[in-house]
N, C-alpha and C. Protein backbone atom coordinates (compact mmCIF):
# COMPACT_ATOMS: atom_id res chain seq x y z
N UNK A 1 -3.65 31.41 0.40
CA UNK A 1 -4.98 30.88 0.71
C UNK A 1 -4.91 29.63 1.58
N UNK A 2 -3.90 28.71 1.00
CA UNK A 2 -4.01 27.69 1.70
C UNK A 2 -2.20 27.33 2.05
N UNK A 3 -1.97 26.58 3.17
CA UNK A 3 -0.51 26.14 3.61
C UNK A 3 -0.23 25.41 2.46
N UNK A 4 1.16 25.26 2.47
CA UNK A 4 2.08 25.12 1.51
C UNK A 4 1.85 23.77 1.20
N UNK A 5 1.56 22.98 2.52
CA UNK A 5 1.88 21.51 2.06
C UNK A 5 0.46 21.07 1.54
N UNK A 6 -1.07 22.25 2.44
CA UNK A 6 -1.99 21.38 1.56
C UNK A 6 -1.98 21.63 -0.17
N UNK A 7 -1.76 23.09 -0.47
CA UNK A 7 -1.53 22.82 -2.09
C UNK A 7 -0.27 21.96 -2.64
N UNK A 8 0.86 21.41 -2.08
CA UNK A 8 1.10 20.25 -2.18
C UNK A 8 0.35 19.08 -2.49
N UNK A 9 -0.92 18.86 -1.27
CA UNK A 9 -1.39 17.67 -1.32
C UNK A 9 -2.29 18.11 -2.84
N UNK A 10 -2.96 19.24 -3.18
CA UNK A 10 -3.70 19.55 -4.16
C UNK A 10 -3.09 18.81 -5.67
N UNK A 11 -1.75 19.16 -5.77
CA UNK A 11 -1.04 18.77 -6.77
C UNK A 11 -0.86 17.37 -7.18
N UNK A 12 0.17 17.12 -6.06
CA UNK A 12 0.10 15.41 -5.82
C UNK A 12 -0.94 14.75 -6.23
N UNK A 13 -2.25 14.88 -5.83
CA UNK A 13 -3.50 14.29 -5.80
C UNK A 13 -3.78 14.30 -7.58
N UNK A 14 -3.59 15.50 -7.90
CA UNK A 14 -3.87 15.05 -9.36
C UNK A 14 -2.58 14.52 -10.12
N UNK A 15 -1.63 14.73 -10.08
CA UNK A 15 -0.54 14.10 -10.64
C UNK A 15 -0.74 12.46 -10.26
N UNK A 16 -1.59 11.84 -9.10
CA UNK A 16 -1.59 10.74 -9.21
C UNK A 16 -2.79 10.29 -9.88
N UNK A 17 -3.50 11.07 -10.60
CA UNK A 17 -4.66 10.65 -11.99
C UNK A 17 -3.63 10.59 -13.15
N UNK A 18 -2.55 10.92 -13.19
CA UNK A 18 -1.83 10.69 -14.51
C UNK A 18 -1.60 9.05 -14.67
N UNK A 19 -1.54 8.54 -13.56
CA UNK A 19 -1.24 7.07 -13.20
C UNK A 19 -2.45 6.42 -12.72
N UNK A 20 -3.44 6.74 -11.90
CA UNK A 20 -4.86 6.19 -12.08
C UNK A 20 -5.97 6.83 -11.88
N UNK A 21 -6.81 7.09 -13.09
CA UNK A 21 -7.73 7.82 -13.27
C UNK A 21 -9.06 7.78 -12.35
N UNK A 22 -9.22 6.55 -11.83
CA UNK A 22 -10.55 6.64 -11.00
C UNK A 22 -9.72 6.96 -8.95
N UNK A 23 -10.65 6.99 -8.27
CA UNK A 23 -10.42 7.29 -6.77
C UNK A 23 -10.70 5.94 -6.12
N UNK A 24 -9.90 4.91 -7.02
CA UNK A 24 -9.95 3.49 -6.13
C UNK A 24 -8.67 3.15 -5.60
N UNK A 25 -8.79 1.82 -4.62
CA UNK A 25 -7.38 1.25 -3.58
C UNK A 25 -6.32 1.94 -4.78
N UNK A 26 -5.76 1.14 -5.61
CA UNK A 26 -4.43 1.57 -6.49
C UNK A 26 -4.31 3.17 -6.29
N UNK A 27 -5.15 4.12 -6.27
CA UNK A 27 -4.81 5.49 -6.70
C UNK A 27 -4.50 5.98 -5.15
N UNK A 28 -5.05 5.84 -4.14
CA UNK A 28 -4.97 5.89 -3.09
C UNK A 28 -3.79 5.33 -2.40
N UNK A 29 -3.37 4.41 -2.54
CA UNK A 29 -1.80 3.91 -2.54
C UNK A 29 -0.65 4.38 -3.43
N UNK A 30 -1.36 5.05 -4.43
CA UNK A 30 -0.57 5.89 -5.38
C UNK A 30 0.29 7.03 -4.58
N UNK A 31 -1.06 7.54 -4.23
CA UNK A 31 -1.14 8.80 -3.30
C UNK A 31 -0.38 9.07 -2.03
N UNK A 32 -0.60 7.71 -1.51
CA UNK A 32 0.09 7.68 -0.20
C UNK A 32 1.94 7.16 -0.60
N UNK A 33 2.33 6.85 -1.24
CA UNK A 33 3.51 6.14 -1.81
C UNK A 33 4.22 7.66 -2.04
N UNK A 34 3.46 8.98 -2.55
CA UNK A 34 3.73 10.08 -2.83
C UNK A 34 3.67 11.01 -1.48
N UNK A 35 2.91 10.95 -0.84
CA UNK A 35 2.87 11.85 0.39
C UNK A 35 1.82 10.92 1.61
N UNK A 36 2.93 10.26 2.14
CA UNK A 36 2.58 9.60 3.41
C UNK A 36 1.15 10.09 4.39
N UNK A 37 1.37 11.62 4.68
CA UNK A 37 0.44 11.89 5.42
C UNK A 37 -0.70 12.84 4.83
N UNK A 38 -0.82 11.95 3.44
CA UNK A 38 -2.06 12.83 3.25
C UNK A 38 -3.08 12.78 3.86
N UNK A 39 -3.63 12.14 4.60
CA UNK A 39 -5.12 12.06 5.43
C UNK A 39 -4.90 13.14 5.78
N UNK A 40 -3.35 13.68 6.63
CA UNK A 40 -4.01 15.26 7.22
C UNK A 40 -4.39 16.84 6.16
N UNK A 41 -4.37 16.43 5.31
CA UNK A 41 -4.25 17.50 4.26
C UNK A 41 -5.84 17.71 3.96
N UNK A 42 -5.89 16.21 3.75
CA UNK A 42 -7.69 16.54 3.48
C UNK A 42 -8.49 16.26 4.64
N UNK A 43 -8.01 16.44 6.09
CA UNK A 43 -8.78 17.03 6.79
C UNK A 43 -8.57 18.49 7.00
N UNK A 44 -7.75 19.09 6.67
CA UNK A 44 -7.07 20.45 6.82
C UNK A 44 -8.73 20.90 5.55
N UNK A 45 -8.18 20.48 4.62
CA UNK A 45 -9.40 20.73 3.50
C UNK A 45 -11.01 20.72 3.84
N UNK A 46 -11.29 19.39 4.66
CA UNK A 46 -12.79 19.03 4.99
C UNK A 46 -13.29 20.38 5.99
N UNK A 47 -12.47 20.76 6.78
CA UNK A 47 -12.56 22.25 7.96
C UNK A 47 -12.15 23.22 7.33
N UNK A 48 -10.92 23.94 6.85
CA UNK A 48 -11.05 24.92 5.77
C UNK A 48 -11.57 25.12 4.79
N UNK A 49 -11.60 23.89 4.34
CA UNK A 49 -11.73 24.48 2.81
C UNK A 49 -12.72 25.64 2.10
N UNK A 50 -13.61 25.80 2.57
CA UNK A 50 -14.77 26.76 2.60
C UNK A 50 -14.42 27.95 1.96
N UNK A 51 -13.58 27.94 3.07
CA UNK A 51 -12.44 29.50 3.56
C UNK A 51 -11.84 30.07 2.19
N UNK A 52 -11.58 28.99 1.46
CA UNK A 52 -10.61 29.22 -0.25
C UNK A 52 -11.71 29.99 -0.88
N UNK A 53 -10.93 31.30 -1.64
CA UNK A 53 -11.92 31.84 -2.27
C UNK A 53 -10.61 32.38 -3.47
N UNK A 54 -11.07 32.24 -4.81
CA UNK A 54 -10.38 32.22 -5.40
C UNK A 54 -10.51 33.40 -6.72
């Protein structure tokens, strides 16, 4: 459904709620500390994502 690395970023993204639960600076630096280029993942997401049908 989706490239490898954005369900990567899918994962990542919640594995970094194990460490901070809300979507503020800390979790977001969480995030990025884990996968550098996530911005492109969730633009890959903001234009596909639609497309996921599950």
């Amino acid at each position: 459904m989706a490239p490898v690395p954005v369900i990567d970023y899918v994962v990542i993204h919640e594995l970094a709620h194990v460490f901070v639960k809300k979507h503020n600076k800390a979790f977001w630096d969480k995030l990025r500390a884990m996968m550098p280029d996530y911005q492109q993942k969730i633009r890959w997401l903001e234009v596909y994502g639609h497309t996921l049908v599950i």
